[in-house]
Protein backbone atom coordinates (compact mmCIF):
# COMPACT_ATOMS: atom_id res chain seq x y z
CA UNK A 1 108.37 51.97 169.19
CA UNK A 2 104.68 50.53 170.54
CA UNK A 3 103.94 49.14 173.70
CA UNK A 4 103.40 45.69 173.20
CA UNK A 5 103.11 44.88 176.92
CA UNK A 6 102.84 45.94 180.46
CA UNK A 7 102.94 44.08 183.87
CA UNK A 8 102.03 45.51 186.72
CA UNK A 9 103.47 44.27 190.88
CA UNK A 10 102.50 45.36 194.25
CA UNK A 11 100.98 48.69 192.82
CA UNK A 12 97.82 49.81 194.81
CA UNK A 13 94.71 47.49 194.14
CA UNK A 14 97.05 45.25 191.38
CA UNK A 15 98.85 42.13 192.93
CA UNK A 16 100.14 41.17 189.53
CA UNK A 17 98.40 41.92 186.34
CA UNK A 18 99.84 41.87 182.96
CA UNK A 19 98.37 43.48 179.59
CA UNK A 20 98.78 42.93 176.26
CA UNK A 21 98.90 45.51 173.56
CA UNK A 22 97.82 45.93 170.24
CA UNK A 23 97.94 49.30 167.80
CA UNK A 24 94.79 50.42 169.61
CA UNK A 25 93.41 49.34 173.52
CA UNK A 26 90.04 50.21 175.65
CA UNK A 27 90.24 49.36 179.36
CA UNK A 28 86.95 48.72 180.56
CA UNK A 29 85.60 47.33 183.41
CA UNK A 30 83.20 48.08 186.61
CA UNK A 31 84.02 50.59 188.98
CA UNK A 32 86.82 49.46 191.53
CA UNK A 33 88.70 46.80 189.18
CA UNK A 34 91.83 48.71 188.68
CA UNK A 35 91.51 51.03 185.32
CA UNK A 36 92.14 54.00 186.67
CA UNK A 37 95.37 52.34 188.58
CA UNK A 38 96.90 51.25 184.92
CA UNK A 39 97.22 54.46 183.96
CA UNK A 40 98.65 55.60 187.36
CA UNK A 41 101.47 53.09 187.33
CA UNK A 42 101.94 54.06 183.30
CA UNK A 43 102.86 57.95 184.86
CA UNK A 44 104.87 56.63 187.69
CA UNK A 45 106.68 54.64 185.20
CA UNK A 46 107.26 56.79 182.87
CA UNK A 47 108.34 60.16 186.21
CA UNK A 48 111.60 59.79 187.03
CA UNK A 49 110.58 61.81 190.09
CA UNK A 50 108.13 60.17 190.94
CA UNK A 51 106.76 60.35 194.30
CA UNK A 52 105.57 57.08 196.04
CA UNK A 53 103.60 56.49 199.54
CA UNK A 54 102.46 53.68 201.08
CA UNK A 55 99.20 54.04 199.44
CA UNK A 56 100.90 53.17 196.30
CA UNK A 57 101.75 50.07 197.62
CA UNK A 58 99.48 46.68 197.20
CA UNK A 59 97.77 46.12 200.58
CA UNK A 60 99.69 49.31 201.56
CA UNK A 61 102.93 46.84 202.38
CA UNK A 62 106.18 48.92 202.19
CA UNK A 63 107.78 45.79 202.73
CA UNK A 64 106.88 44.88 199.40
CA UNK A 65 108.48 45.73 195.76
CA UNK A 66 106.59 47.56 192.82
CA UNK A 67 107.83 46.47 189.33
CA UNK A 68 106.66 48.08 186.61
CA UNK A 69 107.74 46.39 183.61
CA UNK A 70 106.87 47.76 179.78
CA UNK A 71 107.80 45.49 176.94
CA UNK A 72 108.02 47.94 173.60
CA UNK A 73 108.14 46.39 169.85
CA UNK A 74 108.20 47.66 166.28
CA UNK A 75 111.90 49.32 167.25
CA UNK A 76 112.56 52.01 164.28
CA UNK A 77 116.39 51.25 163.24
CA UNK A 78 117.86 54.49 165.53
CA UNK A 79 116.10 53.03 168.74
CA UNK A 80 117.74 49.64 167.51
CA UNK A 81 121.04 50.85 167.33
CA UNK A 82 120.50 53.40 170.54
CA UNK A 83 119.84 50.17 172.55
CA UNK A 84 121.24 47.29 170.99
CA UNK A 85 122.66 45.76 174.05
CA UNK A 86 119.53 46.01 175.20
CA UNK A 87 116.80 44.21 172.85
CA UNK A 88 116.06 40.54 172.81
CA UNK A 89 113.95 39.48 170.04
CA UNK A 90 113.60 42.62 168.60
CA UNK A 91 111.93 43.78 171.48
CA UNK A 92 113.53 46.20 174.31
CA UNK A 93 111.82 45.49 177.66
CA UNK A 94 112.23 48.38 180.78
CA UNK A 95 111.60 47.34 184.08
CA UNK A 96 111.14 50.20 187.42
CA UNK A 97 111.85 48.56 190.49
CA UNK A 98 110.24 51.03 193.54
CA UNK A 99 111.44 50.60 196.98
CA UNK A 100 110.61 52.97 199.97
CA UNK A 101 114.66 54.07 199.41
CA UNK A 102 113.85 55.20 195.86
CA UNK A 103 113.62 53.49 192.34
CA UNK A 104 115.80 52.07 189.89
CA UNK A 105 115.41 51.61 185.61
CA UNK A 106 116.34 48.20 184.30
C-alpha cells in the first residue's frame, strides 16, 4: 500500500491542508509555511502514544479537534482481504481524531 493522500486539521500552523501523493513527493516551500509540520503530524499519526500539547493545536485552541486523515491505494490482495470492510474504491482511508482526553483510529 502507497499513500495516495493526506489531510491535515487543527494541527499547529495547518488550519486544513490536504496533499496529494504520487510514487515520489518533494515538499518545498519558504521557511515558516508548514513543511516541517507535515511530517510532524505524519509521526503523530502514525504513534499510537503519541503525546499532544496545546502547542500541537492550530492557534493553540484545545477546544479544537486534530484529524489526521491518510488515504492509502495500490492495496496488495492480503491488505485487501485484512481490511475488506474497510476499503471503498479500492482504497482504505484511516482517520486519527486527537482530543485533549486522548485519540481515537477510524
Amino acid at each position: 500500500m502507497i499513500i495516495e493522500n493526506i489531510h491535515i486539521e487543527n494541527f499547529r500552523s495547518l488550519k486544513s491542508v490536504s496533499i496529494n501523493c504520487d510514487e515520489l513527493i518533494a515538499i518545498i516551500g519558504r521557511n515558516g509555511t508548514g513543511k516541517s509540520t507535515v511530517l510532524y503530524a505524519l509521526d503523530k499519526f502514525y504513534d499510537i502514544a503519541a503525546q499532544i500539547t496545546e502547542y500541537d493545536y492550530f492557534s493553540k485552541d484545545i477546544e479544537l479537534v486534530i484529524k489526521i486523515r491518510i488515504t492509502y491505494g495500490s492495496l496488495m490482495d492480503d491488505e485487501k482481504e485484512e481490511f475488506k470492510s474497510q476499503i471503498t474504491d479500492d482504497k482504505l482511508t484511516v482517520t486519527k481524531v486527537i482530543t485533549p482526553g486522548g485519540s481515537k483510529y477510524f
